[in-house]
PDB file of N, CA and C in Angstrom:
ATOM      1  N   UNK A   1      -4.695  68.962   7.770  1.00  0.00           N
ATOM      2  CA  UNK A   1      -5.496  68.164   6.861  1.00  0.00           C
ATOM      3  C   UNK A   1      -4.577  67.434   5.874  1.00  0.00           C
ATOM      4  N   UNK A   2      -4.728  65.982   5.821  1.00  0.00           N
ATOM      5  CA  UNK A   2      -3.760  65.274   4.555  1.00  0.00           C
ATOM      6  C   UNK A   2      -4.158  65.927   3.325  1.00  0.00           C
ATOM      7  N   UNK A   3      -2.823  65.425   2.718  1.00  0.00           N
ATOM      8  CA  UNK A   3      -3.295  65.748   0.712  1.00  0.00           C
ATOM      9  C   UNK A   3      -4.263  64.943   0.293  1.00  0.00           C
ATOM     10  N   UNK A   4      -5.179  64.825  -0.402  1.00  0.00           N
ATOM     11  CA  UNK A   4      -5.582  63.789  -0.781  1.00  0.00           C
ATOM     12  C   UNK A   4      -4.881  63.159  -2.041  1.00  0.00           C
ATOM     13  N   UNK A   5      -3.460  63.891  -2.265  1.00  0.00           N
ATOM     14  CA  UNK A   5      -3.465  63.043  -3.371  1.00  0.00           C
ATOM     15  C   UNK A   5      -1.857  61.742  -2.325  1.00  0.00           C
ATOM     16  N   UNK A   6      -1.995  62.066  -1.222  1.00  0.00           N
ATOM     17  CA  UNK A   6      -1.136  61.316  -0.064  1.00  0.00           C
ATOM     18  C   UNK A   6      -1.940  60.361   0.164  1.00  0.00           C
ATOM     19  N   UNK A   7      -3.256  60.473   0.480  1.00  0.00           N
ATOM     20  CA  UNK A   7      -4.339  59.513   0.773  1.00  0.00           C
ATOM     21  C   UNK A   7      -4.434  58.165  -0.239  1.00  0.00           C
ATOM     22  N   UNK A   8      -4.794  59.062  -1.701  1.00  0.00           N
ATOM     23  CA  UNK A   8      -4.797  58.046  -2.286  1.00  0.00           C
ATOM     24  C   UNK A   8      -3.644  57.218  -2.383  1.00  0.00           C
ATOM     25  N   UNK A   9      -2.689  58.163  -2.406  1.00  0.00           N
ATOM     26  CA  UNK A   9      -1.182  57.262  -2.677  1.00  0.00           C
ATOM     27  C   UNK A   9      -1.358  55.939  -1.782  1.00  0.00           C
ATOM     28  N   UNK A  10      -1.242  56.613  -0.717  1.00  0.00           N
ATOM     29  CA  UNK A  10      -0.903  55.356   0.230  1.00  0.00           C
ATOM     30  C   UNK A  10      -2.040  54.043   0.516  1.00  0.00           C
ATOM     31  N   UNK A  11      -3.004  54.332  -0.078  1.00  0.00           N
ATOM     32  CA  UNK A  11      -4.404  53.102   0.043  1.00  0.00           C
ATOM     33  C   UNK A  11      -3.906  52.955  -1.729  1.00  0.00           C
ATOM     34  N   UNK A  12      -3.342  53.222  -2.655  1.00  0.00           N
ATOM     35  CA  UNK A  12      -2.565  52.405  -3.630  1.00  0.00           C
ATOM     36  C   UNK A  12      -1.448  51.646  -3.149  1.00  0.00           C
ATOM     37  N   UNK A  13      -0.943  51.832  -2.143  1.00  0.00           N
ATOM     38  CA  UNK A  13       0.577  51.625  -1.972  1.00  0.00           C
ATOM     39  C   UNK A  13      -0.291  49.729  -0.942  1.00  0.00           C
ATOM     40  N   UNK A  14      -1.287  49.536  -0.330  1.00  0.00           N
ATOM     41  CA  UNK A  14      -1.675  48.888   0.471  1.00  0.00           C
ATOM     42  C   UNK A  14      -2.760  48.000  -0.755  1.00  0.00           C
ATOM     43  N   UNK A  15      -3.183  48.705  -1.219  1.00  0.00           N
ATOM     44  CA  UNK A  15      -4.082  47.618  -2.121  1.00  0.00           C
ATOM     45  C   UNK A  15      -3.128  46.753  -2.811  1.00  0.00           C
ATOM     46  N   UNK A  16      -1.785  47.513  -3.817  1.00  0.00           N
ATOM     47  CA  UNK A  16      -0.420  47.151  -4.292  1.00  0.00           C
ATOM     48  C   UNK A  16       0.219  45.930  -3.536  1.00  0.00           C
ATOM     49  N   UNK A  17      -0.281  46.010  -2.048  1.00  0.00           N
ATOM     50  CA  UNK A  17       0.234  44.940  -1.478  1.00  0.00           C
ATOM     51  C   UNK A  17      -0.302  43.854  -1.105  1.00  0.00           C
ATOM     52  N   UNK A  18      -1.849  44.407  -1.012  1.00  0.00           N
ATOM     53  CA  UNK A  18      -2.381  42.819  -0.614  1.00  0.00           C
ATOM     54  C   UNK A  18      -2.665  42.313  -2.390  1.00  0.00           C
ATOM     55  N   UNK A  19      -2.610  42.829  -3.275  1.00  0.00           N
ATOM     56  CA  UNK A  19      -2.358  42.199  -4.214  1.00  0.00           C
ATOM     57  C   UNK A  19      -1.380  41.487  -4.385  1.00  0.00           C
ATOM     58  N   UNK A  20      -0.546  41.664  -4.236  1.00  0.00           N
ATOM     59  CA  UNK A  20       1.201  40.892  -4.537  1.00  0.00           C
ATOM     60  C   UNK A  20       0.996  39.846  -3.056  1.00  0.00           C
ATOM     61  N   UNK A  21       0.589  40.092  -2.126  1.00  0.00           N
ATOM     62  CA  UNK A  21      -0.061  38.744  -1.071  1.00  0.00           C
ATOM     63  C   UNK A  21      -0.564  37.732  -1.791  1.00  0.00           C
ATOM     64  N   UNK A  22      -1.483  38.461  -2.422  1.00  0.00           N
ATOM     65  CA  UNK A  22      -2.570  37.260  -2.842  1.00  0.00           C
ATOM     66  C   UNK A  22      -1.605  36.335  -3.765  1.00  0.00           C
ATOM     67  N   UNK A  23      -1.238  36.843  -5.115  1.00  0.00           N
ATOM     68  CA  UNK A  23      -0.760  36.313  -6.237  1.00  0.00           C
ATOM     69  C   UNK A  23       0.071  35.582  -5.371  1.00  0.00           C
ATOM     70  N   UNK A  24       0.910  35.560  -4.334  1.00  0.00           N
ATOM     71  CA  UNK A  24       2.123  35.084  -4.076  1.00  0.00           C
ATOM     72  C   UNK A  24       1.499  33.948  -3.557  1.00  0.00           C
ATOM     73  N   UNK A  25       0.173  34.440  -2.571  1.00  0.00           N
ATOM     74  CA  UNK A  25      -0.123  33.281  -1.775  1.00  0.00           C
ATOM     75  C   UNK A  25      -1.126  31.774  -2.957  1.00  0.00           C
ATOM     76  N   UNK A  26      -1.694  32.521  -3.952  1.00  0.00           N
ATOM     77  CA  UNK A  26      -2.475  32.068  -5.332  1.00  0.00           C
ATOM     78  C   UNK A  26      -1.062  30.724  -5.799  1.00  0.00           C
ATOM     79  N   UNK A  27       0.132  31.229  -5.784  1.00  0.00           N
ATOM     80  CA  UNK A  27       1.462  30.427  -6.621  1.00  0.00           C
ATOM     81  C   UNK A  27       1.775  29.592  -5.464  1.00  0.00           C
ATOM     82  N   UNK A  28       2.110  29.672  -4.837  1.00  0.00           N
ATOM     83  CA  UNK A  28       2.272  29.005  -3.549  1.00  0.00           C
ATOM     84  C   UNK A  28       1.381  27.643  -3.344  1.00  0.00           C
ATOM     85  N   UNK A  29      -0.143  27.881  -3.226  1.00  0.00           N
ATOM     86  CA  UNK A  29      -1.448  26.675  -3.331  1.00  0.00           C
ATOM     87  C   UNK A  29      -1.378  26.114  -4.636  1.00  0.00           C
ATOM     88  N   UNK A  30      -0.805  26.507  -5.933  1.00  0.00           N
ATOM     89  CA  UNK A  30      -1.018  26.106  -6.886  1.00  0.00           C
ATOM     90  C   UNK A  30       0.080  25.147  -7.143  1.00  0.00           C
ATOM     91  N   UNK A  31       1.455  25.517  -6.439  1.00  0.00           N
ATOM     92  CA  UNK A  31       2.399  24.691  -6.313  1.00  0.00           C
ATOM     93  C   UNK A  31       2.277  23.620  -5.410  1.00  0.00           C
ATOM     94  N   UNK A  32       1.558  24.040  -4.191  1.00  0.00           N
ATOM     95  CA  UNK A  32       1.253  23.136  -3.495  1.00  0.00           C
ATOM     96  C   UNK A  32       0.300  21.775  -4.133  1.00  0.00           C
ATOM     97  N   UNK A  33      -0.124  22.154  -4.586  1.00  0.00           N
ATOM     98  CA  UNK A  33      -1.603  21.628  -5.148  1.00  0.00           C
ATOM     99  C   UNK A  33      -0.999  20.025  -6.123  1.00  0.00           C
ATOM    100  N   UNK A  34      -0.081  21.154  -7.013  1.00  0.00           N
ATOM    101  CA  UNK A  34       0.743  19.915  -7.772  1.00  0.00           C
ATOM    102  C   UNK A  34       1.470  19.050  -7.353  1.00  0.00           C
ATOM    103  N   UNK A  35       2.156  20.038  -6.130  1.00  0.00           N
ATOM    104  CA  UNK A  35       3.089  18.855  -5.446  1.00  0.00           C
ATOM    105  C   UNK A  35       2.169  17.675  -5.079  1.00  0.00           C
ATOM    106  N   UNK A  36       0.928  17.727  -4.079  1.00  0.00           N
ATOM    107  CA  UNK A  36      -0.077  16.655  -3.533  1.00  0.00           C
ATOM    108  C   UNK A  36      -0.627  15.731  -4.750  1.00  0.00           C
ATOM    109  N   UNK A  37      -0.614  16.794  -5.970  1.00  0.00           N
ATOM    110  CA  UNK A  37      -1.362  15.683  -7.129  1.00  0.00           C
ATOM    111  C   UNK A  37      -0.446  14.963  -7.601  1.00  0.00           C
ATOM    112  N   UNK A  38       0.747  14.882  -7.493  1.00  0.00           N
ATOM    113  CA  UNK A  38       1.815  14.054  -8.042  1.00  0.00           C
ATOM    114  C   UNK A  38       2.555  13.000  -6.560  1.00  0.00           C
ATOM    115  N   UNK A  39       2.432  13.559  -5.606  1.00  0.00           N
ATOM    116  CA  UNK A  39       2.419  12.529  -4.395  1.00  0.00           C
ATOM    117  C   UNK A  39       1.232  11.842  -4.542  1.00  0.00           C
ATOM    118  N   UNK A  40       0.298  12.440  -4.581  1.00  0.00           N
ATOM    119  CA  UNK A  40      -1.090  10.971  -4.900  1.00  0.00           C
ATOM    120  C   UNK A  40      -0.690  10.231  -6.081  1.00  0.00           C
ATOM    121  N   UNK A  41      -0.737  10.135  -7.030  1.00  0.00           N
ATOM    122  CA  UNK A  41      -0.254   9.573  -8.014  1.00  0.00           C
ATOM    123  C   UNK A  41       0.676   8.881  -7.965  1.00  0.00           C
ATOM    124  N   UNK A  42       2.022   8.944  -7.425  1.00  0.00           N
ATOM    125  CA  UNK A  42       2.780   7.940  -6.740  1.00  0.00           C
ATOM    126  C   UNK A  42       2.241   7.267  -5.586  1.00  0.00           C
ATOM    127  N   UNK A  43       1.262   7.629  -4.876  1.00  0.00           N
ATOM    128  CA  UNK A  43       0.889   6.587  -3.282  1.00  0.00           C
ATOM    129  C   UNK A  43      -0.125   5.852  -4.567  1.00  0.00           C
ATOM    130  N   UNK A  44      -0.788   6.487  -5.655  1.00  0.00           N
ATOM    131  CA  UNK A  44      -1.892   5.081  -6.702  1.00  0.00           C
ATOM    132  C   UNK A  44      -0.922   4.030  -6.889  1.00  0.00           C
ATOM    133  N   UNK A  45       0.362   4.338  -7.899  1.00  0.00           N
ATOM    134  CA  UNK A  45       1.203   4.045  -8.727  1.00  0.00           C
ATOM    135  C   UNK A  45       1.342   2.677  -7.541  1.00  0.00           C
ATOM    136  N   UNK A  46       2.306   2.963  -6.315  1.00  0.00           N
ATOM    137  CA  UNK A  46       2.668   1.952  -5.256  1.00  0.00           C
ATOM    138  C   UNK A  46       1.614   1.032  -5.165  1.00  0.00           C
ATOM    139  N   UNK A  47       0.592   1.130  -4.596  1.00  0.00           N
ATOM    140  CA  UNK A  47      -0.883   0.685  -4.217  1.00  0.00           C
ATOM    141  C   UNK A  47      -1.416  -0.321  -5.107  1.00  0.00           C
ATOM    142  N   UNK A  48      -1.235  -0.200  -6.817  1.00  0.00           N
ATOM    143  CA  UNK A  48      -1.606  -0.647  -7.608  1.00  0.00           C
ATOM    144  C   UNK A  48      -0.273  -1.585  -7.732  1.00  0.00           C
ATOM    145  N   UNK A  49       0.755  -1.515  -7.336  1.00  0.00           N
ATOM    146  CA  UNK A  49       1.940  -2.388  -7.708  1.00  0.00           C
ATOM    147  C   UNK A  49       2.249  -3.592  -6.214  1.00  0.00           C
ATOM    148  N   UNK A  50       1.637  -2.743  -4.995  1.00  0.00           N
ATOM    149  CA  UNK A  50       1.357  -3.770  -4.016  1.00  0.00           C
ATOM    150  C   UNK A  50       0.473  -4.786  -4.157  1.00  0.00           C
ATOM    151  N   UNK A  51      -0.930  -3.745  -5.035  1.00  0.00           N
ATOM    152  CA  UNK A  51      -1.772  -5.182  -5.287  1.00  0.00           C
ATOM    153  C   UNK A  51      -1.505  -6.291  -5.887  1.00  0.00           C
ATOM    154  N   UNK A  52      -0.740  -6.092  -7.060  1.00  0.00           N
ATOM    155  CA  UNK A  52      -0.266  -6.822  -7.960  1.00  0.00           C
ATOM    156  C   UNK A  52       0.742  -7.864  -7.013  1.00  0.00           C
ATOM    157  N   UNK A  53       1.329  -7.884  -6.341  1.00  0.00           N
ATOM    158  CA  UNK A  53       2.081  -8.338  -5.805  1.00  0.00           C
ATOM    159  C   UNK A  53       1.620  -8.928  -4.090  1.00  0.00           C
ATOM    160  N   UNK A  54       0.338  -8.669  -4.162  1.00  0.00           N
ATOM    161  CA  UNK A  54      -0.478  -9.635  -3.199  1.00  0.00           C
ATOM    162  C   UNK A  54      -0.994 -10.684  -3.704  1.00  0.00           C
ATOM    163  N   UNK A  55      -1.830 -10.191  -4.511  1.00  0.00           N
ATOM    164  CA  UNK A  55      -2.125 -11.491  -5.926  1.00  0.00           C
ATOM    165  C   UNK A  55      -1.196 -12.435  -6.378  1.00  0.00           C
ATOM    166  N   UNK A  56      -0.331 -12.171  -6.650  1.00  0.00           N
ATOM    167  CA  UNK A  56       0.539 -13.015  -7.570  1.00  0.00           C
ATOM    168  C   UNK A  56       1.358 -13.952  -5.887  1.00  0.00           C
ATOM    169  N   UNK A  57       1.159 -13.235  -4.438  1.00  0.00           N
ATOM    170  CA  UNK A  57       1.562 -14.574  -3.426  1.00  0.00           C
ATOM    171  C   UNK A  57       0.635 -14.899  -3.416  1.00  0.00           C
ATOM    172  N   UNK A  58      -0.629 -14.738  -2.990  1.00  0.00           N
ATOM    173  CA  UNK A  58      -1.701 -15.615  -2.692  1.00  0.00           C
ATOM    174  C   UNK A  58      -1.985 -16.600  -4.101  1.00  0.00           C
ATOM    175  N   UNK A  59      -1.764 -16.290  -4.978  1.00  0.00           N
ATOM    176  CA  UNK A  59      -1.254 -17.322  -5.964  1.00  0.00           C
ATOM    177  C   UNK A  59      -0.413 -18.360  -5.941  1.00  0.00           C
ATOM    178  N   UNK A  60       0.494 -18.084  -5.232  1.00  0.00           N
ATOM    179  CA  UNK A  60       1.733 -18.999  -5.341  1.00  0.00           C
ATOM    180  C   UNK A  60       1.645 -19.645  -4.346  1.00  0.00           C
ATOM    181  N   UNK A  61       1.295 -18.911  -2.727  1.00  0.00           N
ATOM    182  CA  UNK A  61       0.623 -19.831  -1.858  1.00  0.00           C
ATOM    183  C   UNK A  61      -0.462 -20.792  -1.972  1.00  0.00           C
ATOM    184  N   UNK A  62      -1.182 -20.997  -3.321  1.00  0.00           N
ATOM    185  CA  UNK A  62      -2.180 -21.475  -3.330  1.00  0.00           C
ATOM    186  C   UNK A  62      -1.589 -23.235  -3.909  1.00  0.00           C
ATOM    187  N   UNK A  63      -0.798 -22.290  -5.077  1.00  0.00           N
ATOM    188  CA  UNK A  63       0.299 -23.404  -5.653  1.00  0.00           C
ATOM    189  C   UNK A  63       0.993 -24.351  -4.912  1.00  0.00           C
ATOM    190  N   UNK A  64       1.955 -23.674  -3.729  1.00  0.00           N
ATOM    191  CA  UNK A  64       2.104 -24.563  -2.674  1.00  0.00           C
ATOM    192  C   UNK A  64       1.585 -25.038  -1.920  1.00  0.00           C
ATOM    193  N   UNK A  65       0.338 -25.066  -1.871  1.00  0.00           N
ATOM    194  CA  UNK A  65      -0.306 -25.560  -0.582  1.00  0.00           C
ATOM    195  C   UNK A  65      -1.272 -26.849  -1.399  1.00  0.00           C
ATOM    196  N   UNK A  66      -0.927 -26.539  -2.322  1.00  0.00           N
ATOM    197  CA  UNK A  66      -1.966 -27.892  -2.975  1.00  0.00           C
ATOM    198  C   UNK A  66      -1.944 -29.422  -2.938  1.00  0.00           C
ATOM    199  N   UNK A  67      -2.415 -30.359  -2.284  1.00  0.00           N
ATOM    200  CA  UNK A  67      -1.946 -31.729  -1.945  1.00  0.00           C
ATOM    201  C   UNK A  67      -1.148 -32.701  -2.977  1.00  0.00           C
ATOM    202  N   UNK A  68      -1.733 -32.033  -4.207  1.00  0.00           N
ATOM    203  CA  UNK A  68      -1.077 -33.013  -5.395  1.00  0.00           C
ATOM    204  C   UNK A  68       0.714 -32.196  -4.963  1.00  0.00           C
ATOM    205  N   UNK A  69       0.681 -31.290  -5.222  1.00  0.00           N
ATOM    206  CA  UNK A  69       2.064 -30.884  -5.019  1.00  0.00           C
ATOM    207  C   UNK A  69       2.991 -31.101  -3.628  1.00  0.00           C
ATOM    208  N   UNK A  70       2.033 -31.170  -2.975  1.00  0.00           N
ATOM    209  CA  UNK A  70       3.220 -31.699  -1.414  1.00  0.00           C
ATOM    210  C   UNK A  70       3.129 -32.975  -1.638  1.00  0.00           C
ATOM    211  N   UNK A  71       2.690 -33.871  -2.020  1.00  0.00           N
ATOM    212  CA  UNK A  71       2.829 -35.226  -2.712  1.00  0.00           C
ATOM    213  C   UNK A  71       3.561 -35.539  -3.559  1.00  0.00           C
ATOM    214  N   UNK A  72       3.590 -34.656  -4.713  1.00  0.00           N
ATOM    215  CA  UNK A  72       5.068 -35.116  -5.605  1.00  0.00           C
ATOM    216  C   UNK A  72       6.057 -34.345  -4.636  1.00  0.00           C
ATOM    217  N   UNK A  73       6.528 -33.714  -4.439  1.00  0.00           N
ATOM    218  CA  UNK A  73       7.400 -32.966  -3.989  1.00  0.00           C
ATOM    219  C   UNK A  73       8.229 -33.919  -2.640  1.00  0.00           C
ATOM    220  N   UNK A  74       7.215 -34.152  -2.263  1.00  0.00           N
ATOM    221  CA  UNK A  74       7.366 -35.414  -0.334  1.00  0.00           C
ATOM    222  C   UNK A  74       8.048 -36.811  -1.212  1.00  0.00           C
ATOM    223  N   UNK A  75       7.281 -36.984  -2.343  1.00  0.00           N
ATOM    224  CA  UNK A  75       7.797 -38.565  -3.361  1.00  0.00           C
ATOM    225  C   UNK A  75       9.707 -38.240  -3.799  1.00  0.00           C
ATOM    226  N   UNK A  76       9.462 -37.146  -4.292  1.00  0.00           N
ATOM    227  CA  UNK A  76      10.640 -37.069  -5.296  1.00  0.00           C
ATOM    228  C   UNK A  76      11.735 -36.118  -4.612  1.00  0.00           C
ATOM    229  N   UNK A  77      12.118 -35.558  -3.837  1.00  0.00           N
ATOM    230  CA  UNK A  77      13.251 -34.540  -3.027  1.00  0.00           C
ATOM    231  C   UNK A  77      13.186 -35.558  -1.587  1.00  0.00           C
ATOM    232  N   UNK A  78      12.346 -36.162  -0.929  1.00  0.00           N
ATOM    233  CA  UNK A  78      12.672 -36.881   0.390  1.00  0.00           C
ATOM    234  C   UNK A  78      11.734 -38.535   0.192  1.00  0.00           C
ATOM    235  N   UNK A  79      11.937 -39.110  -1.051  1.00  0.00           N
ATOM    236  CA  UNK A  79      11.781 -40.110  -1.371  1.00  0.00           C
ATOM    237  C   UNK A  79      10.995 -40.589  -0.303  1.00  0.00           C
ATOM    238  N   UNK A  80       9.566 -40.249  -0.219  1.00  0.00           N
ATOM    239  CA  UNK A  80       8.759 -40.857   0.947  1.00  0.00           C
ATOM    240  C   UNK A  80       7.457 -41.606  -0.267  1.00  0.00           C
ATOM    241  N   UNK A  81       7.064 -42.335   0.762  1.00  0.00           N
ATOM    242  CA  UNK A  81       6.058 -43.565   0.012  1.00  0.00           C
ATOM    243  C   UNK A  81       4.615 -43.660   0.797  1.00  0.00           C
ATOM    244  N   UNK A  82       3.514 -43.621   0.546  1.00  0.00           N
ATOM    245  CA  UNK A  82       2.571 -44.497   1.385  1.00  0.00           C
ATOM    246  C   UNK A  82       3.140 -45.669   2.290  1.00  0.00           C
ATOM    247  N   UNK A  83       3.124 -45.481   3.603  1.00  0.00           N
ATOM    248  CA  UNK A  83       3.422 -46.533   3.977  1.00  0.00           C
ATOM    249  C   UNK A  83       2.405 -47.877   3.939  1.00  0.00           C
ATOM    250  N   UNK A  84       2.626 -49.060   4.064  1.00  0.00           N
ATOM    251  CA  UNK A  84       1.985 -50.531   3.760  1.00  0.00           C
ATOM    252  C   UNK A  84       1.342 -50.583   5.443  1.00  0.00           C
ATOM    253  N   UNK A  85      -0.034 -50.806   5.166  1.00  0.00           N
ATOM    254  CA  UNK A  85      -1.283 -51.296   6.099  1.00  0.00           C
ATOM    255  C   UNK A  85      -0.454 -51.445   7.294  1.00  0.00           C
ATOM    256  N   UNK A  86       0.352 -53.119   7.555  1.00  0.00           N
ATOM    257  CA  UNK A  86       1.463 -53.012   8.553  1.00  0.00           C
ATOM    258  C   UNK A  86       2.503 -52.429   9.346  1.00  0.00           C
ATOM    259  N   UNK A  87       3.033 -51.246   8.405  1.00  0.00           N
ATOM    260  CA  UNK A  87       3.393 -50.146   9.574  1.00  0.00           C
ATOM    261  C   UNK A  87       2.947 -48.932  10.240  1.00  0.00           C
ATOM    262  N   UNK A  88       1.698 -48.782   9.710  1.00  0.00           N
ATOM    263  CA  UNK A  88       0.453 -47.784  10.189  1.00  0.00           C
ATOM    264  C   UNK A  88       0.647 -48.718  11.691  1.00  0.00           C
ATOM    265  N   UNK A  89       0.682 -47.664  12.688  1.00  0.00           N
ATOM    266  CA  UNK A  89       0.440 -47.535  14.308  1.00  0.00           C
ATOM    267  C   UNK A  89      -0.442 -46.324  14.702  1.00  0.00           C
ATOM    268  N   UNK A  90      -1.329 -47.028  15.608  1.00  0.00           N
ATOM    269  CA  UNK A  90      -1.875 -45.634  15.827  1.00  0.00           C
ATOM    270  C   UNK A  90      -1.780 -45.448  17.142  1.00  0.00           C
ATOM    271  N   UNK A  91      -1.792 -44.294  17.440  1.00  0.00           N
ATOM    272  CA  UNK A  91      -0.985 -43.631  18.647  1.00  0.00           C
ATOM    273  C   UNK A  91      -2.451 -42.796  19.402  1.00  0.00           C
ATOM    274  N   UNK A  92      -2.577 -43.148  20.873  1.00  0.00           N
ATOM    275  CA  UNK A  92      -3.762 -42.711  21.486  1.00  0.00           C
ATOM    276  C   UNK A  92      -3.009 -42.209  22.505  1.00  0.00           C
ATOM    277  N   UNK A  93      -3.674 -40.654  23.075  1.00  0.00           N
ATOM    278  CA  UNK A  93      -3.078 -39.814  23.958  1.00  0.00           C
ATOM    279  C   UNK A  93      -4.073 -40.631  25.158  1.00  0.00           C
ATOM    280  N   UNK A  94      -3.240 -40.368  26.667  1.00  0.00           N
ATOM    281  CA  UNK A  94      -4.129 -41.132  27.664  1.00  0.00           C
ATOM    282  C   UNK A  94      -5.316 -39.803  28.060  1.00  0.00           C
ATOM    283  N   UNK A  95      -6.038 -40.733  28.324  1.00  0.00           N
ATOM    284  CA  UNK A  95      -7.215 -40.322  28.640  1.00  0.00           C
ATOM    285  C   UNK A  95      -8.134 -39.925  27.710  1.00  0.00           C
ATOM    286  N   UNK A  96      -8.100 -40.194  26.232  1.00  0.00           N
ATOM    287  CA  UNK A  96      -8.489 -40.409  25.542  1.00  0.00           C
ATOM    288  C   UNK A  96      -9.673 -41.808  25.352  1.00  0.00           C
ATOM    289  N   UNK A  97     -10.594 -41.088  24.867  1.00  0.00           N
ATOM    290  CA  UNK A  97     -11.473 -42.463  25.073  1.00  0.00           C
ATOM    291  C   UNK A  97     -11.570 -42.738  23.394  1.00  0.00           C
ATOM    292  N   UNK A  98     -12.529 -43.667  23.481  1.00  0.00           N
ATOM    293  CA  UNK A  98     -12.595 -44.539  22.005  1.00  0.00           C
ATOM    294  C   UNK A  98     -12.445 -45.929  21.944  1.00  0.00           C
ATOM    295  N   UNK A  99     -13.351 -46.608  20.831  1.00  0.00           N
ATOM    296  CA  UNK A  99     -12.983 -47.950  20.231  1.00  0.00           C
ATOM    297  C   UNK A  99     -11.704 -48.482  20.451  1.00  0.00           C
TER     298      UNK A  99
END
């Protein structure tokens, strides 16, 4: 017949341990936990600095693409002009129909 005071020992010695499991496994998720909340926070941080920086091209593409500006720009860096009524040609692909 065991001692019972062996019995208890040893279902202390096992409770003793899944306690020190738990806590270990408790520090572990809690570390984990922070690590993910501070990786999210950097994937916001990026996200919010990509946006910013989609905006501000589709801005600038908007800037360049604007007719007044390829007009000065076509005038003044490759000195181009409206050309005069008389050198307008117009050019018809064959088989093209029309007036």
């Amino acid at each position: 017949m065991p001692k019972p005071g062996g019995l208890m020992r040893s279902r202390l010695l096992v409770f003793f341990a899944l306690l020190l499991a738990s806590a270990i496994a408790v520090v572990e998720l809690r570390h984990e936990s922070r690590a993910s909340f501070a990786r999210l926070q950097a994937l916001q941080a990026e996200r919010d600095a990509l946006n910013t920086e989609w905006g501000q091209l589709l801005l600038e593409e908007a800037t360049w693409s604007q007719h007044r500006r390829i007009d000065a720009v076509a005038r003044a860096r490759l000195t181009m002009d409206m050309p005069h009524p008389d050198q307008i040609r117009m050019v018809r692909l064959e088989g093209e129909g029309g007036p």
